[in-house]
C-alpha atoms as a PDB file:
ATOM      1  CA  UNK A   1       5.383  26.184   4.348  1.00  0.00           C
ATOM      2  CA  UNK A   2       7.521  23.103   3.402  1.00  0.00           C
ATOM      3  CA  UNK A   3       6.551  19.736   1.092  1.00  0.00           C
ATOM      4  CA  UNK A   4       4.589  18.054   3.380  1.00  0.00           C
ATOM      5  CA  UNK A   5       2.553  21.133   4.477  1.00  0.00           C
ATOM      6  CA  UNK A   6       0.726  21.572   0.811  1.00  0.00           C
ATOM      7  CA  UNK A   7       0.591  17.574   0.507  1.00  0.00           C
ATOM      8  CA  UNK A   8      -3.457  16.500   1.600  1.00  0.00           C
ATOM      9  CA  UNK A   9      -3.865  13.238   3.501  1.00  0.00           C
ATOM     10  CA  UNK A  10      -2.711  11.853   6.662  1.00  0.00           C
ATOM     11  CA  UNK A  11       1.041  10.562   6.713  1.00  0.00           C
ATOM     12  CA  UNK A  12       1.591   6.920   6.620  1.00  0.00           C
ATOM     13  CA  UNK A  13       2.851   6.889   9.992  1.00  0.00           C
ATOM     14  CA  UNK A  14      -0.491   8.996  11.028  1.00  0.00           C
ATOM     15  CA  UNK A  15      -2.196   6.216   9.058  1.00  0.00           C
ATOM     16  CA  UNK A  16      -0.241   2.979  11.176  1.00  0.00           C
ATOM     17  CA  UNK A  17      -1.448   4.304  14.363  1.00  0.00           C
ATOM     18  CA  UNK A  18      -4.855   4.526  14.009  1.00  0.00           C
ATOM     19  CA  UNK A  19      -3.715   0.704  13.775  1.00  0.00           C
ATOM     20  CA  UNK A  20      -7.012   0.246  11.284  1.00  0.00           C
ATOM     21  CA  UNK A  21      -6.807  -2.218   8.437  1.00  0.00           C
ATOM     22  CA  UNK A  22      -6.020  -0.249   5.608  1.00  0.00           C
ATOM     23  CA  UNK A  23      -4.492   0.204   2.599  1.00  0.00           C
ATOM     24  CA  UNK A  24      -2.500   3.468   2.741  1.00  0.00           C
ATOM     25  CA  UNK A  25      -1.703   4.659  -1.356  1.00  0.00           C
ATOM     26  CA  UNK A  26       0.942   7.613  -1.908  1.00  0.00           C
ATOM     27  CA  UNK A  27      -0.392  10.343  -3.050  1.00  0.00           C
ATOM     28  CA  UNK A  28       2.477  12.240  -3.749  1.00  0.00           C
ATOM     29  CA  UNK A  29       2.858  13.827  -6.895  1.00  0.00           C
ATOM     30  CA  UNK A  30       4.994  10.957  -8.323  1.00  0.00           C
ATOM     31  CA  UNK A  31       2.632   8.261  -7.476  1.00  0.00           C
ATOM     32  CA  UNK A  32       0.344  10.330  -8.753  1.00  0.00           C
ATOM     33  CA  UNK A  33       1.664  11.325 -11.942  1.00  0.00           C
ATOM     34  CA  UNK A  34       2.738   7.731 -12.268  1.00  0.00           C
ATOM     35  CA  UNK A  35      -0.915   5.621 -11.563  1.00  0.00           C
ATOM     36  CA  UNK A  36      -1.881   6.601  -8.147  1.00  0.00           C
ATOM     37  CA  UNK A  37      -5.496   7.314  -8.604  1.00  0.00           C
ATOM     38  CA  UNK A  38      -6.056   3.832 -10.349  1.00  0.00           C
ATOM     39  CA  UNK A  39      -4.434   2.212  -7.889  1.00  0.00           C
ATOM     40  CA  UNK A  40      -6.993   3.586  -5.434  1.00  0.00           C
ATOM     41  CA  UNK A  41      -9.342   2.608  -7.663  1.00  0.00           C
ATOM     42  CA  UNK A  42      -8.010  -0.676  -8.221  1.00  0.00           C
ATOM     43  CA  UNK A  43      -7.825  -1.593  -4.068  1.00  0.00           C
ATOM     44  CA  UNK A  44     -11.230  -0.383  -3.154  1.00  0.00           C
ATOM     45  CA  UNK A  45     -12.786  -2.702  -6.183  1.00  0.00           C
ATOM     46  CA  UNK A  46     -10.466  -5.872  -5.487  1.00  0.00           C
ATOM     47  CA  UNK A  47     -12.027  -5.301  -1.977  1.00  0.00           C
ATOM     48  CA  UNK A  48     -15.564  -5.167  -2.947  1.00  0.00           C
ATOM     49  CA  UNK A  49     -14.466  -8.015  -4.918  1.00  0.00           C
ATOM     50  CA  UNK A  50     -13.237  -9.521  -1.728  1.00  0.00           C
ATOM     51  CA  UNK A  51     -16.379  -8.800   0.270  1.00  0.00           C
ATOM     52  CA  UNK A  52     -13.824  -6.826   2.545  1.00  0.00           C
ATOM     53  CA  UNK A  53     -14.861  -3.144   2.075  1.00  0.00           C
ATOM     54  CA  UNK A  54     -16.237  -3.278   5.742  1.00  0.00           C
ATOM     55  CA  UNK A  55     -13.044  -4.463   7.204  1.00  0.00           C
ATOM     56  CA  UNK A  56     -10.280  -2.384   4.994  1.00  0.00           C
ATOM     57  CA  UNK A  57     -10.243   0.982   4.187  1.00  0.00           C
ATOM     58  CA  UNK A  58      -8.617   2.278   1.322  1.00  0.00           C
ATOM     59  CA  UNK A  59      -6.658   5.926   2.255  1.00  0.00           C
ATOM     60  CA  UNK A  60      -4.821   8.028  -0.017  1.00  0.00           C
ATOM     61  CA  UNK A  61      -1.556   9.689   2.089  1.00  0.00           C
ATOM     62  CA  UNK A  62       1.060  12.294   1.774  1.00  0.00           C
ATOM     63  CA  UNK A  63       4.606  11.075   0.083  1.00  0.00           C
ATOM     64  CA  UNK A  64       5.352   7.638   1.540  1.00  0.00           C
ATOM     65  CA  UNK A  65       9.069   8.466   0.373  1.00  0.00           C
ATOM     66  CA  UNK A  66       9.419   5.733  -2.695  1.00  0.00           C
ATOM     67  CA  UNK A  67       9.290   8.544  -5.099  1.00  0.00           C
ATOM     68  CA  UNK A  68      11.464   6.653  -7.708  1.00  0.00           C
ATOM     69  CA  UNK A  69       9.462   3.260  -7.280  1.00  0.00           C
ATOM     70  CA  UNK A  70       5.712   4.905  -7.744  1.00  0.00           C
ATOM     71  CA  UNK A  71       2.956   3.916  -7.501  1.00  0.00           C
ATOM     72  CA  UNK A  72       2.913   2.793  -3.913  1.00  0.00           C
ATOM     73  CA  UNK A  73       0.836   1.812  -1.550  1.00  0.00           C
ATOM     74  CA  UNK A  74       1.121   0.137   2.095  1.00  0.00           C
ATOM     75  CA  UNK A  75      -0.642  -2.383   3.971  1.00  0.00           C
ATOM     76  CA  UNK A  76      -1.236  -1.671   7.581  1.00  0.00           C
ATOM     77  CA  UNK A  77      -1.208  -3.111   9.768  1.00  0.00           C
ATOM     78  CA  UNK A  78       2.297  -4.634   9.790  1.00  0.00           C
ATOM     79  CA  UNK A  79       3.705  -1.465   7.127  1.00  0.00           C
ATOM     80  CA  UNK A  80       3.833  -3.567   3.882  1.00  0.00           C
ATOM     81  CA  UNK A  81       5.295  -1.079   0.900  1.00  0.00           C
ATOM     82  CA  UNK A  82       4.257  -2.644  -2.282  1.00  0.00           C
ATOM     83  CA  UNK A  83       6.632  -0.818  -5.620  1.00  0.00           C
ATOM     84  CA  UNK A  84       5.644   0.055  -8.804  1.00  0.00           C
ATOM     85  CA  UNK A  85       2.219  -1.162  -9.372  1.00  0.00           C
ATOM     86  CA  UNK A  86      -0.452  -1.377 -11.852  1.00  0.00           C
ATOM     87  CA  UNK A  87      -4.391  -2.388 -11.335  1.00  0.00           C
ATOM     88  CA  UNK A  88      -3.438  -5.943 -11.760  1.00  0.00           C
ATOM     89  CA  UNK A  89      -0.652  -6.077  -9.374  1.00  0.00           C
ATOM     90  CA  UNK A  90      -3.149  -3.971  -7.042  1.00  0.00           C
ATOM     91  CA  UNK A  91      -5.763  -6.598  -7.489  1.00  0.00           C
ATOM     92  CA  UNK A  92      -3.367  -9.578  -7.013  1.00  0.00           C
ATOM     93  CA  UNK A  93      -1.852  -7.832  -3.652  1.00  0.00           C
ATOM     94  CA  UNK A  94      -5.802  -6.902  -2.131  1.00  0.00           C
ATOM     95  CA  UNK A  95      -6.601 -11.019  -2.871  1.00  0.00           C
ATOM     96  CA  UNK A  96      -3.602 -12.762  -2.073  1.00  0.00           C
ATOM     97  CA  UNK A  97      -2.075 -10.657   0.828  1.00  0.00           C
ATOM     98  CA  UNK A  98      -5.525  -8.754   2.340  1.00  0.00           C
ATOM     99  CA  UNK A  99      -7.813 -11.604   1.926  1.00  0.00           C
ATOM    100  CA  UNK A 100      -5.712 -14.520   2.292  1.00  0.00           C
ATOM    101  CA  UNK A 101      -2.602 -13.557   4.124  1.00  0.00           C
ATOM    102  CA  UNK A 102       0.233 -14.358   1.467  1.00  0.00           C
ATOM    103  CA  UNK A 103       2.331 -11.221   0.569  1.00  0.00           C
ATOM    104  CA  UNK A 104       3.215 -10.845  -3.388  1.00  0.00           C
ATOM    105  CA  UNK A 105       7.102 -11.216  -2.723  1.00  0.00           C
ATOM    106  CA  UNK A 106       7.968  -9.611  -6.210  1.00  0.00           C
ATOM    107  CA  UNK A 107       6.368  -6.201  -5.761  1.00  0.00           C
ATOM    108  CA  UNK A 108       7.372  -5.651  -1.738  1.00  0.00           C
ATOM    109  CA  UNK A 109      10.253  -3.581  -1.004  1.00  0.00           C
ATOM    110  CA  UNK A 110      13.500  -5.345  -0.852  1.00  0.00           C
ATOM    111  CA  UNK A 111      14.062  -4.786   2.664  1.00  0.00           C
ATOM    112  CA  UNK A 112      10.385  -6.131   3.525  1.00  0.00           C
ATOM    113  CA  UNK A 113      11.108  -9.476   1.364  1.00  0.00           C
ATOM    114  CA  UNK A 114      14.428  -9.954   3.378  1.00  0.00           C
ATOM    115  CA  UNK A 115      12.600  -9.279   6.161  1.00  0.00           C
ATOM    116  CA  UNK A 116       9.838 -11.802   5.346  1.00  0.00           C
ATOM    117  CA  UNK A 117      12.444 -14.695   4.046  1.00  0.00           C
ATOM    118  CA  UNK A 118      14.633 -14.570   7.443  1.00  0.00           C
ATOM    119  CA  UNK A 119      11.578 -14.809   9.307  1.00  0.00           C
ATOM    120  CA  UNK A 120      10.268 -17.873   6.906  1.00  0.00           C
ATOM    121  CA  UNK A 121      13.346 -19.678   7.348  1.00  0.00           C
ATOM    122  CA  UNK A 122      13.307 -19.369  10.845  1.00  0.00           C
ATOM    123  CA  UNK A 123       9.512 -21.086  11.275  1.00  0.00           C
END
């Protein structure tokens, strides 16, 4: 029986092709250890906040593999890793990114924010 086997939840990847807005937290044991669970928390009350608990869904997953840079979580559709949150980053990322469609550049992955700035400069 290896890692992933004891982990509970459905993988992120699982979790991207349902293709369902959601927002997928780690629930490894270093996102866990580090926050996790108020991060969950966090999401599904910015959303009620938000009036979007119909639309999103909040999920907790296996190990999204940022072990170092926990708590995560990931937006999906369009696999968004936000790094190293807190409830207030968690709350700024469900309003400005969920509801209104502008990702928090300072807490995305680095690759994600190159990603997004190439494809900025090119509109």
């Amino acid at each position: 029986m290896g890692k992933r086997d004891r982990e509970r939840g459905p993988s992120i990847e699982q979790v991207a092709r349902n293709g369902q807005p959601c927002i997928a937290v780690c629930g490894g044991k270093h996102c866990l250890r580090a926050g996790g669970g108020m991060i969950q928390q966090a999401a599904e009350a910015a959303l009620h906040e938000a009036g979007l608990t119909q639309a999103v869904t909040v999920v907790q997953t296996r190990c999204q593999d940022f072990c170092d840079d926990g708590p995560v979580l990931t937006l999906v559709p369009g696999m968004y890793p936000y790094l190293r949150l807190c409830p207030v980053s968690t709350r700024q990322i469900v309003l400005d990114h969920v509801r209104d469609g502008h990702p928090v550049f300072d807490k995305l992955h680095r690759r994600m924010r190159k990603r997004l700035a190439r494809k900025l400069d090119l509109d």
